[in-house]
PDB file of N, CA and C in Angstrom:
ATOM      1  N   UNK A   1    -106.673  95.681 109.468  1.00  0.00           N
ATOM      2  CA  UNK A   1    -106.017  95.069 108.342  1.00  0.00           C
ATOM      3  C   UNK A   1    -106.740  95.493 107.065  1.00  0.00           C
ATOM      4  N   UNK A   2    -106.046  95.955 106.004  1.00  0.00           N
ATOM      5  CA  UNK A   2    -106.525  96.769 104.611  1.00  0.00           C
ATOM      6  C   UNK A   2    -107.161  94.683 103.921  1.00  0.00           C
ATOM      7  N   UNK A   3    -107.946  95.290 103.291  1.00  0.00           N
ATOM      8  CA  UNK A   3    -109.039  94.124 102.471  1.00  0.00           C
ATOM      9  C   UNK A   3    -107.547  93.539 101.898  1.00  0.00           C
ATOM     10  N   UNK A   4    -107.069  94.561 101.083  1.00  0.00           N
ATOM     11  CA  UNK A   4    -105.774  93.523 100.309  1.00  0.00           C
ATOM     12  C   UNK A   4    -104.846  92.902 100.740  1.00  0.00           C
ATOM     13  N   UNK A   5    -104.695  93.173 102.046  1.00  0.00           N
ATOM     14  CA  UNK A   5    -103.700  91.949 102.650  1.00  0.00           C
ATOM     15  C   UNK A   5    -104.603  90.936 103.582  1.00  0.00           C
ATOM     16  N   UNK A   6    -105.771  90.802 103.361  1.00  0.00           N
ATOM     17  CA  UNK A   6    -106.799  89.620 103.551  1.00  0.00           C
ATOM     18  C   UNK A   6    -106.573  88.590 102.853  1.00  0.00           C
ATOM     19  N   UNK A   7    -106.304  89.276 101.402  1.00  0.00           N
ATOM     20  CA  UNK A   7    -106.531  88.314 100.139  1.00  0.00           C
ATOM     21  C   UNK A   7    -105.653  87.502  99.911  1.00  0.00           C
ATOM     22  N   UNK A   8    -105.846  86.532  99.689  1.00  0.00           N
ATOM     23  CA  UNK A   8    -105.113  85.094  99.728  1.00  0.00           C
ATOM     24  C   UNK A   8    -103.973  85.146  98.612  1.00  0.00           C
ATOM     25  N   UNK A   9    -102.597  84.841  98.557  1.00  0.00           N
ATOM     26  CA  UNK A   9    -101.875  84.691  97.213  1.00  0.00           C
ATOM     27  C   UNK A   9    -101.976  83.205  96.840  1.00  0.00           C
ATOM     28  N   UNK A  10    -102.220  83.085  95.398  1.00  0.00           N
ATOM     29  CA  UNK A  10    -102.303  81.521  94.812  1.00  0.00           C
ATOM     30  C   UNK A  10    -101.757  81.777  93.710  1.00  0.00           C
ATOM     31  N   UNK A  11    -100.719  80.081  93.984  1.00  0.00           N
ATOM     32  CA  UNK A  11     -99.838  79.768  92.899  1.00  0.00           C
ATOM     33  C   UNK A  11    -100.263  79.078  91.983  1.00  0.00           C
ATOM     34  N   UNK A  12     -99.927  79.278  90.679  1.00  0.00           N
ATOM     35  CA  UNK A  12    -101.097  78.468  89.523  1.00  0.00           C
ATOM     36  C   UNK A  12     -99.370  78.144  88.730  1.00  0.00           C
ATOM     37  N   UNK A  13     -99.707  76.904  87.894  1.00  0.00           N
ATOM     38  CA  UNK A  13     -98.993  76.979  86.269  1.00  0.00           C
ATOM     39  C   UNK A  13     -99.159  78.069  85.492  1.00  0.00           C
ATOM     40  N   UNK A  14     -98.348  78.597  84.802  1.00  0.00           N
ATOM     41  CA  UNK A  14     -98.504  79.578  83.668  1.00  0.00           C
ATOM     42  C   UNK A  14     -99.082  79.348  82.400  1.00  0.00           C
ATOM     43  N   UNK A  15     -99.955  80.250  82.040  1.00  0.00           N
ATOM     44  CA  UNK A  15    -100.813  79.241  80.964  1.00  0.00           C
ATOM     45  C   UNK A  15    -100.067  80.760  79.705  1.00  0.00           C
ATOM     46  N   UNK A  16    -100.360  80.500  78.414  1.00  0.00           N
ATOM     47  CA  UNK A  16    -100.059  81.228  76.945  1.00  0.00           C
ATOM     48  C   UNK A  16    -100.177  82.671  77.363  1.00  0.00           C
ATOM     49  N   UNK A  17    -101.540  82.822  78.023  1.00  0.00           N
ATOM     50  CA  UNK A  17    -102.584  84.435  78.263  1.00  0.00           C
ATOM     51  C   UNK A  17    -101.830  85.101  79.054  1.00  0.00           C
ATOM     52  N   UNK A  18    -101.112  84.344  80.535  1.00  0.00           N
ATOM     53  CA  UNK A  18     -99.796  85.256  81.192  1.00  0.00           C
ATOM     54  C   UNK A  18     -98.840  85.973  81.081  1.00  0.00           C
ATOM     55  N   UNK A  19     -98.513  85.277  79.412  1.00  0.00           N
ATOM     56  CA  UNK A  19     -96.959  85.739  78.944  1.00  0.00           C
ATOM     57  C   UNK A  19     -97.109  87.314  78.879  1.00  0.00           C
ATOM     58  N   UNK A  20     -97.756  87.933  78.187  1.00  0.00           N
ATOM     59  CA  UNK A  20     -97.595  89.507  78.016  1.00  0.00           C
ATOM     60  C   UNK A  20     -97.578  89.891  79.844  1.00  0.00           C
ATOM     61  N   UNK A  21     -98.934  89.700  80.602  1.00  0.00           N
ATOM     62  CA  UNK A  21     -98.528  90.417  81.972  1.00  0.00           C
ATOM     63  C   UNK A  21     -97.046  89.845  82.642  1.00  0.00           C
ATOM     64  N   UNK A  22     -96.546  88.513  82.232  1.00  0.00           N
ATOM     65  CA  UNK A  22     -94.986  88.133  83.188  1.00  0.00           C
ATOM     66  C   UNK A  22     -94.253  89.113  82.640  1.00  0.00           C
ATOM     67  N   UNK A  23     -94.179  89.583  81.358  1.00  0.00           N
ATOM     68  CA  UNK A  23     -93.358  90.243  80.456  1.00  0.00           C
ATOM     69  C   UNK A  23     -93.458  91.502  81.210  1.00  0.00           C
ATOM     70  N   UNK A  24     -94.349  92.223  80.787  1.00  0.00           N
ATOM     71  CA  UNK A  24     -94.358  93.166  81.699  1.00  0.00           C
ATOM     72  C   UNK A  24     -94.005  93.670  83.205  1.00  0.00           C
ATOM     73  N   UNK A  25     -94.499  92.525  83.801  1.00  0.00           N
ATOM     74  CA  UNK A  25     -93.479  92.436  85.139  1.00  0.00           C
ATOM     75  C   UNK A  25     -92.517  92.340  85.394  1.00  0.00           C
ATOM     76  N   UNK A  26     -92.081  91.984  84.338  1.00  0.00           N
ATOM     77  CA  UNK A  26     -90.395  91.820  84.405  1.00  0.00           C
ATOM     78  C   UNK A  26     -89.949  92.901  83.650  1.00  0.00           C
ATOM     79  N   UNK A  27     -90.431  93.365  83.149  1.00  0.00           N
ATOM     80  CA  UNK A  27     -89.653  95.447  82.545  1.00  0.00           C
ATOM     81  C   UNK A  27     -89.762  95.667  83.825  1.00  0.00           C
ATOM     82  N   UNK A  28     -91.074  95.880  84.975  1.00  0.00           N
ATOM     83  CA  UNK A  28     -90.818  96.802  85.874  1.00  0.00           C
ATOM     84  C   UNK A  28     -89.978  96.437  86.873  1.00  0.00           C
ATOM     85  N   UNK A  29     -89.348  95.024  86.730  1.00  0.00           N
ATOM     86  CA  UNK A  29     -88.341  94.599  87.849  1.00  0.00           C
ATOM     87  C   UNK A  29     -87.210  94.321  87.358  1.00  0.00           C
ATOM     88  N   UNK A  30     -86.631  93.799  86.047  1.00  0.00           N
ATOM     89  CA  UNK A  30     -85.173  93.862  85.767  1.00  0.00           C
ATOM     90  C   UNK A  30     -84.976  95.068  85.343  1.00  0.00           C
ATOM     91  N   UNK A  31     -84.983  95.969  85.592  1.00  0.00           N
ATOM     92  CA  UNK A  31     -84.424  97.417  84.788  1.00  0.00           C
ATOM     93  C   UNK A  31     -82.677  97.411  85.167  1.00  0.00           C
ATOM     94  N   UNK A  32     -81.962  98.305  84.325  1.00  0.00           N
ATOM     95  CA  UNK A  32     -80.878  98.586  84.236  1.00  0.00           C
ATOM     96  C   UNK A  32     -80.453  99.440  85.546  1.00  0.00           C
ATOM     97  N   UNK A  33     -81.254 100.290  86.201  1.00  0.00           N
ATOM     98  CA  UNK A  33     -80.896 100.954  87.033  1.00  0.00           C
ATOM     99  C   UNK A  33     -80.947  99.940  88.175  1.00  0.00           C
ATOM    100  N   UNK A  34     -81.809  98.909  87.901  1.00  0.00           N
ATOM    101  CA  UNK A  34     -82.031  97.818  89.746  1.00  0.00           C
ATOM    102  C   UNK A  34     -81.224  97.195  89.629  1.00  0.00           C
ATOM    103  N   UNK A  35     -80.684  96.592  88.612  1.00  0.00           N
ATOM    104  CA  UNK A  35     -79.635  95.563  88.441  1.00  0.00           C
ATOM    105  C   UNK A  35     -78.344  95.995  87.239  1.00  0.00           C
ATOM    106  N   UNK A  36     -77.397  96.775  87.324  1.00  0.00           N
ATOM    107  CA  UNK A  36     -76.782  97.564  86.296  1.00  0.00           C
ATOM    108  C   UNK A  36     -75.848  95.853  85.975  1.00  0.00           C
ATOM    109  N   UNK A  37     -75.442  94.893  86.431  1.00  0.00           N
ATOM    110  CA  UNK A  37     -74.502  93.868  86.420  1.00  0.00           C
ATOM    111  C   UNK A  37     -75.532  92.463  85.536  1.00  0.00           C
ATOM    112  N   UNK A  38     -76.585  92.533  85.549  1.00  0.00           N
ATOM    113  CA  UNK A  38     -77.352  91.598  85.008  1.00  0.00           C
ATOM    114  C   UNK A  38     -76.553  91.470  83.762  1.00  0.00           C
ATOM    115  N   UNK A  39     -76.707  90.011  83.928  1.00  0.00           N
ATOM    116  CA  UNK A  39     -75.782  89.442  82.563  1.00  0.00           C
ATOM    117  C   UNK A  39     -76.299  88.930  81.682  1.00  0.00           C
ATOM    118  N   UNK A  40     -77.819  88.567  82.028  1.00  0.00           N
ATOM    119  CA  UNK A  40     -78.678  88.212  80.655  1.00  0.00           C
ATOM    120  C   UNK A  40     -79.824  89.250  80.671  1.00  0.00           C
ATOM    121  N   UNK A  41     -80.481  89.405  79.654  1.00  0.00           N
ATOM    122  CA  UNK A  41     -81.431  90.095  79.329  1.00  0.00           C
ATOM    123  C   UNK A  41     -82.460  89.338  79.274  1.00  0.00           C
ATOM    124  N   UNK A  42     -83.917  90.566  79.994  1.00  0.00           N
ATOM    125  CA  UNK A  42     -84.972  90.317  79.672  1.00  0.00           C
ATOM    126  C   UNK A  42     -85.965  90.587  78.479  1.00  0.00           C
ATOM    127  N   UNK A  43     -86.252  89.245  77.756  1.00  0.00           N
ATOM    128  CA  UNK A  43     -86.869  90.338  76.743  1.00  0.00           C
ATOM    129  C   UNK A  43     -88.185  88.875  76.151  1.00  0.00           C
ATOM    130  N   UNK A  44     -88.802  89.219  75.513  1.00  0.00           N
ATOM    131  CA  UNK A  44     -90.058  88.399  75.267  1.00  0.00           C
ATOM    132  C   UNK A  44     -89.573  86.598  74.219  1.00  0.00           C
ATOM    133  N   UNK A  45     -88.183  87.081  73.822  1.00  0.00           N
ATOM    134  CA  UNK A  45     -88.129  85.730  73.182  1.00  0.00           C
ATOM    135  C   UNK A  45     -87.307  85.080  74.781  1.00  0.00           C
ATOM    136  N   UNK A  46     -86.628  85.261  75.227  1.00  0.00           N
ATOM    137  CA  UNK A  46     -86.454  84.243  76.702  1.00  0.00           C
ATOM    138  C   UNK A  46     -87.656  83.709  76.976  1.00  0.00           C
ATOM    139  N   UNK A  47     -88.838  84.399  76.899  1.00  0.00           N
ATOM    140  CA  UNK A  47     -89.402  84.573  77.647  1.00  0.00           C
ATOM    141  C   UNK A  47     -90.552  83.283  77.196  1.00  0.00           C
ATOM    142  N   UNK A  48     -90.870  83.151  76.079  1.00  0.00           N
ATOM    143  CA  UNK A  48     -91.247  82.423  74.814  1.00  0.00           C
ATOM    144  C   UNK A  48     -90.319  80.796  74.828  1.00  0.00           C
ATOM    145  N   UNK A  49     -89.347  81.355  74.753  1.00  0.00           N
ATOM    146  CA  UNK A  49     -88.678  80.167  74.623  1.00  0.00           C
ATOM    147  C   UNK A  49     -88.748  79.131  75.728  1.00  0.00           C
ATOM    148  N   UNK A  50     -88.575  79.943  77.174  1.00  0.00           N
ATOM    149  CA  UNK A  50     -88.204  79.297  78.322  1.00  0.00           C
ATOM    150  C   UNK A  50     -89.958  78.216  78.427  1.00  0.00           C
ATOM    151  N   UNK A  51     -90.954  79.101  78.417  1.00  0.00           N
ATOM    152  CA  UNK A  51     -92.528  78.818  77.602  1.00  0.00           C
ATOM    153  C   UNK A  51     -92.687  77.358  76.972  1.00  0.00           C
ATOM    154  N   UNK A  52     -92.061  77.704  76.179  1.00  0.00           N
ATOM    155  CA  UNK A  52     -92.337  76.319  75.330  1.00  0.00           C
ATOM    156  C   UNK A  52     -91.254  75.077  75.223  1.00  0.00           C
ATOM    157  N   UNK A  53     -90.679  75.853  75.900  1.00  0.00           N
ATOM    158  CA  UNK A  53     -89.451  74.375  76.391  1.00  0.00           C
ATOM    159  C   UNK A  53     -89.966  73.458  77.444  1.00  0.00           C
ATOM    160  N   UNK A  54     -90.329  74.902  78.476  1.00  0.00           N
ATOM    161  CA  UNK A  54     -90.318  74.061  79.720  1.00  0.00           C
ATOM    162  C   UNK A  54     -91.648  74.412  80.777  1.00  0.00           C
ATOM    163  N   UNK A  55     -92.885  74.613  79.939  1.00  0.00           N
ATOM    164  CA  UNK A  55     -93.861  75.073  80.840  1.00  0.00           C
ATOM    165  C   UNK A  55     -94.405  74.328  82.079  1.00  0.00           C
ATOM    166  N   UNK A  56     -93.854  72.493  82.024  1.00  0.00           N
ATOM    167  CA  UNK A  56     -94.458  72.618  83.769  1.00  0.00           C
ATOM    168  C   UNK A  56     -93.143  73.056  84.969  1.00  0.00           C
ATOM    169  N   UNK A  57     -92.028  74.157  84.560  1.00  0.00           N
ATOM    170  CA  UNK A  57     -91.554  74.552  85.403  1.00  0.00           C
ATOM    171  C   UNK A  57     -91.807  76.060  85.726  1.00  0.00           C
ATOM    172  N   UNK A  58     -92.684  76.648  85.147  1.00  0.00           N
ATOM    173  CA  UNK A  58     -93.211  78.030  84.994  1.00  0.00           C
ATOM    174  C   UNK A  58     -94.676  78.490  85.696  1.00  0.00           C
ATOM    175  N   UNK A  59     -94.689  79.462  86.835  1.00  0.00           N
ATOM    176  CA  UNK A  59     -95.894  79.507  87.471  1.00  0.00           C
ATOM    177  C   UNK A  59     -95.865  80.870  87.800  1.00  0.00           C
ATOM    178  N   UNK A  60     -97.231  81.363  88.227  1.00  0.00           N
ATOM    179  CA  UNK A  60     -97.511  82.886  88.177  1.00  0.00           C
ATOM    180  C   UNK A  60     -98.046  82.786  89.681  1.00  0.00           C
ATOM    181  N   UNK A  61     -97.796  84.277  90.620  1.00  0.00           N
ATOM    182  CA  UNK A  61     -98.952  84.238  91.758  1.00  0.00           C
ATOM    183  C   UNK A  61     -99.984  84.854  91.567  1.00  0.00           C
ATOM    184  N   UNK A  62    -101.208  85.414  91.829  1.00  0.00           N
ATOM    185  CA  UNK A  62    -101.820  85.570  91.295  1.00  0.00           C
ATOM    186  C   UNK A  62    -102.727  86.160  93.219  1.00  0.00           C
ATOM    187  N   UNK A  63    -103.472  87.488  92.893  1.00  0.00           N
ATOM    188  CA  UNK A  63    -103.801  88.022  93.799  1.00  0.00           C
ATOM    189  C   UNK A  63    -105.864  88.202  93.559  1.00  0.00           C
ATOM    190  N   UNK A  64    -106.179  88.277  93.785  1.00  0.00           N
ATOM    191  CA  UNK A  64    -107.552  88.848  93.121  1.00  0.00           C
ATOM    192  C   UNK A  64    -107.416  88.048  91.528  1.00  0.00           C
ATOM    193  N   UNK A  65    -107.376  87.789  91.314  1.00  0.00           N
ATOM    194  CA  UNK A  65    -107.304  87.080  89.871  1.00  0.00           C
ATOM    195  C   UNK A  65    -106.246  88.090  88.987  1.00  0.00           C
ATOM    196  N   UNK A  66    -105.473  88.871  89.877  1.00  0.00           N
ATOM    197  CA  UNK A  66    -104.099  89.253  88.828  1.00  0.00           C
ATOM    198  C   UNK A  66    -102.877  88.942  88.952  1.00  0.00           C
ATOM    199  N   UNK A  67    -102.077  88.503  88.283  1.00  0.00           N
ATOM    200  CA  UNK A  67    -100.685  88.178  87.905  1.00  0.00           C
ATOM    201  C   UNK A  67     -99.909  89.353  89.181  1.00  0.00           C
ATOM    202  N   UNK A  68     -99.363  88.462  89.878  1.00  0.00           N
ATOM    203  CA  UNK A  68     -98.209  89.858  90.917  1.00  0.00           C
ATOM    204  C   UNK A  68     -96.862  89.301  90.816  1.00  0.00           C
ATOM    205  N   UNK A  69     -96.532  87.944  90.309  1.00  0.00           N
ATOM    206  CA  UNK A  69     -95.385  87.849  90.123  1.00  0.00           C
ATOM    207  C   UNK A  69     -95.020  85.752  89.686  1.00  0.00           C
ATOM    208  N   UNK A  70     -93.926  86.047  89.297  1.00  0.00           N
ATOM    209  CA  UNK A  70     -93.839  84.807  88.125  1.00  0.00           C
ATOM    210  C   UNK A  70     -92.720  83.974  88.375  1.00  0.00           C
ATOM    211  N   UNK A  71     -92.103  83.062  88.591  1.00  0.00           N
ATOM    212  CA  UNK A  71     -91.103  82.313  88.693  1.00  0.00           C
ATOM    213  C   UNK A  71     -91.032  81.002  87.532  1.00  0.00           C
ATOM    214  N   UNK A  72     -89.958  81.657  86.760  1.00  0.00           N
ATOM    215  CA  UNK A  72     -89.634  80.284  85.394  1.00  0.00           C
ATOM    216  C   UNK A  72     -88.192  79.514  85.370  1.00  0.00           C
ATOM    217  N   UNK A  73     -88.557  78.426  85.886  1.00  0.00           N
ATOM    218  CA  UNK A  73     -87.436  77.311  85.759  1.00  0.00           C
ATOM    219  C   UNK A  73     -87.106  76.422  84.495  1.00  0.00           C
ATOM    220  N   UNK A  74     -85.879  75.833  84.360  1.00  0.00           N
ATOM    221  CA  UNK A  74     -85.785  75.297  83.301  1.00  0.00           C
ATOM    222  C   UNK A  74     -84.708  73.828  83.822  1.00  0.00           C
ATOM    223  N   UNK A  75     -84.713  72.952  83.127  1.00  0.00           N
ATOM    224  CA  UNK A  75     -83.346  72.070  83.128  1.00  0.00           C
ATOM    225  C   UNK A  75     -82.519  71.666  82.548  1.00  0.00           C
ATOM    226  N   UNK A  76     -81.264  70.896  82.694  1.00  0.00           N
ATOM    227  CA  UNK A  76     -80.234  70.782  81.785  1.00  0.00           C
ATOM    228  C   UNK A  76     -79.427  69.265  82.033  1.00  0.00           C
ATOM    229  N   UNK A  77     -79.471  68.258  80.646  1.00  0.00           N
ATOM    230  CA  UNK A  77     -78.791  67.446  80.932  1.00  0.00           C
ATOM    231  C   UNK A  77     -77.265  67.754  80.595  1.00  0.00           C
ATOM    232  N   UNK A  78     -76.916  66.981  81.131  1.00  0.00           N
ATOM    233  CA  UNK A  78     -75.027  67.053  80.857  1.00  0.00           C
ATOM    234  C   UNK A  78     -74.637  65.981  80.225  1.00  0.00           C
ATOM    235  N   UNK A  79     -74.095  66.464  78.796  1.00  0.00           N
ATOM    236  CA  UNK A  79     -73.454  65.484  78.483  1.00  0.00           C
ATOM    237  C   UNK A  79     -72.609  64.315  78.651  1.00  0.00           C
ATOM    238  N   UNK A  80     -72.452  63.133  78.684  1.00  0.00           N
ATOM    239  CA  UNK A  80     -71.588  61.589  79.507  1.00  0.00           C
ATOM    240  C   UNK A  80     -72.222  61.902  81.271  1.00  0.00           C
ATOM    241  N   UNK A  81     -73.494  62.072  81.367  1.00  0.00           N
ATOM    242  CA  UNK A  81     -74.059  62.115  82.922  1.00  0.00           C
ATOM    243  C   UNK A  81     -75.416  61.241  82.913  1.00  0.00           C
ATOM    244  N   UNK A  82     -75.434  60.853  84.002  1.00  0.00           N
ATOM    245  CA  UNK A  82     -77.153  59.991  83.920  1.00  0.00           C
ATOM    246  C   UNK A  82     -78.143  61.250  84.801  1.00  0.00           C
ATOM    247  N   UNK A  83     -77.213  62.946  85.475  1.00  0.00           N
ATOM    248  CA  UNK A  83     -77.829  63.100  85.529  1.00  0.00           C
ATOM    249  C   UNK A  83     -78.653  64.260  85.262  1.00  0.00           C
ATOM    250  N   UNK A  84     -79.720  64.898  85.229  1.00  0.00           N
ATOM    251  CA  UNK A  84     -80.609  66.054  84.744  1.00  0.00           C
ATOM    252  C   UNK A  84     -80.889  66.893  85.912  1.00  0.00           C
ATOM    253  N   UNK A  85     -80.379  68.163  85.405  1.00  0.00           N
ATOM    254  CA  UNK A  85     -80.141  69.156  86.395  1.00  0.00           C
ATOM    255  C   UNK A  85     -80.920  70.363  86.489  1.00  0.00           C
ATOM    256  N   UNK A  86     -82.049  70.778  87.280  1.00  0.00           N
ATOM    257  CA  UNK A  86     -83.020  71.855  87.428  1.00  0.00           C
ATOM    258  C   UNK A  86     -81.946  72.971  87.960  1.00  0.00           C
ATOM    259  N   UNK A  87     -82.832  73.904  87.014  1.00  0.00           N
ATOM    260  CA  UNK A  87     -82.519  75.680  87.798  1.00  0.00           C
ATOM    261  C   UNK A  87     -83.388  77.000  87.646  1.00  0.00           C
ATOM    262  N   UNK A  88     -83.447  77.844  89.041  1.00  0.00           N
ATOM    263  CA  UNK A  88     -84.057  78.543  88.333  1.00  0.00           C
ATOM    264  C   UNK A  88     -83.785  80.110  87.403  1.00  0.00           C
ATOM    265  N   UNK A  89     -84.241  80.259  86.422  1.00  0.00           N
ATOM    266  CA  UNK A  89     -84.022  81.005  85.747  1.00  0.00           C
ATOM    267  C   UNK A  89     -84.400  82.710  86.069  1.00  0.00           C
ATOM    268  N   UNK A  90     -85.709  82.718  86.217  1.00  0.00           N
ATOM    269  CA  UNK A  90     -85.962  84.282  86.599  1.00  0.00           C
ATOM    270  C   UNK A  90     -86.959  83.991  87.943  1.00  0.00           C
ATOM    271  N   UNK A  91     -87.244  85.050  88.826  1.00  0.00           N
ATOM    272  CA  UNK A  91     -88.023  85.172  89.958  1.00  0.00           C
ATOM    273  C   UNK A  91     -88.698  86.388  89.790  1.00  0.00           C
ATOM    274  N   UNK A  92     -89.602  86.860  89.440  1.00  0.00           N
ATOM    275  CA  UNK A  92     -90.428  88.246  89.804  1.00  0.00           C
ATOM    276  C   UNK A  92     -91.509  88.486  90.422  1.00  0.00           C
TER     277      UNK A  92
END
């Protein structure tokens, strides 16, 4: 077994310092050629926004102490509803 698949994956909250490496991870995984039908775009104000709306639904994995991939959720009330509705937004 190679050392790097020894190494443990751990899920953390996303803290401010992540945003550029999630960003980046996500150029090398939503591209136009992997997904030509994607209907929203990736780009650093989603990315910001989703951030400061909703950071305890936002978490990074994290390998050796580097960022390998990010999952950011968000929620939504509905208007005349009692109730509040989670989803998730991106997976990388």
């Amino acid at each position: 077994m190679k050392k790097e698949e020894e190494e443990e994956i751990s899920i953390r909250d996303m803290t401010l310092d992540d945003l550029p490496k999630v960003f980046h991870t996500g150029e090398q995984v939503f591209t136009s050629e992997r997904f030509p039908l994607m209907y929203r775009i990736w780009d650093q104000f989603e990315i910001a926004s989703l951030y400061t709306t909703d950071a305890e639904f936002c978490v990074v994995a994290e390998r050796n102490k580097k960022v390998i991939g990010f999952a950011m959720a968000t929620t939504i009330k509905k208007p005349r509803s009692a109730w509040k509705y989670g989803y998730l937004a991106w997976l990388g």
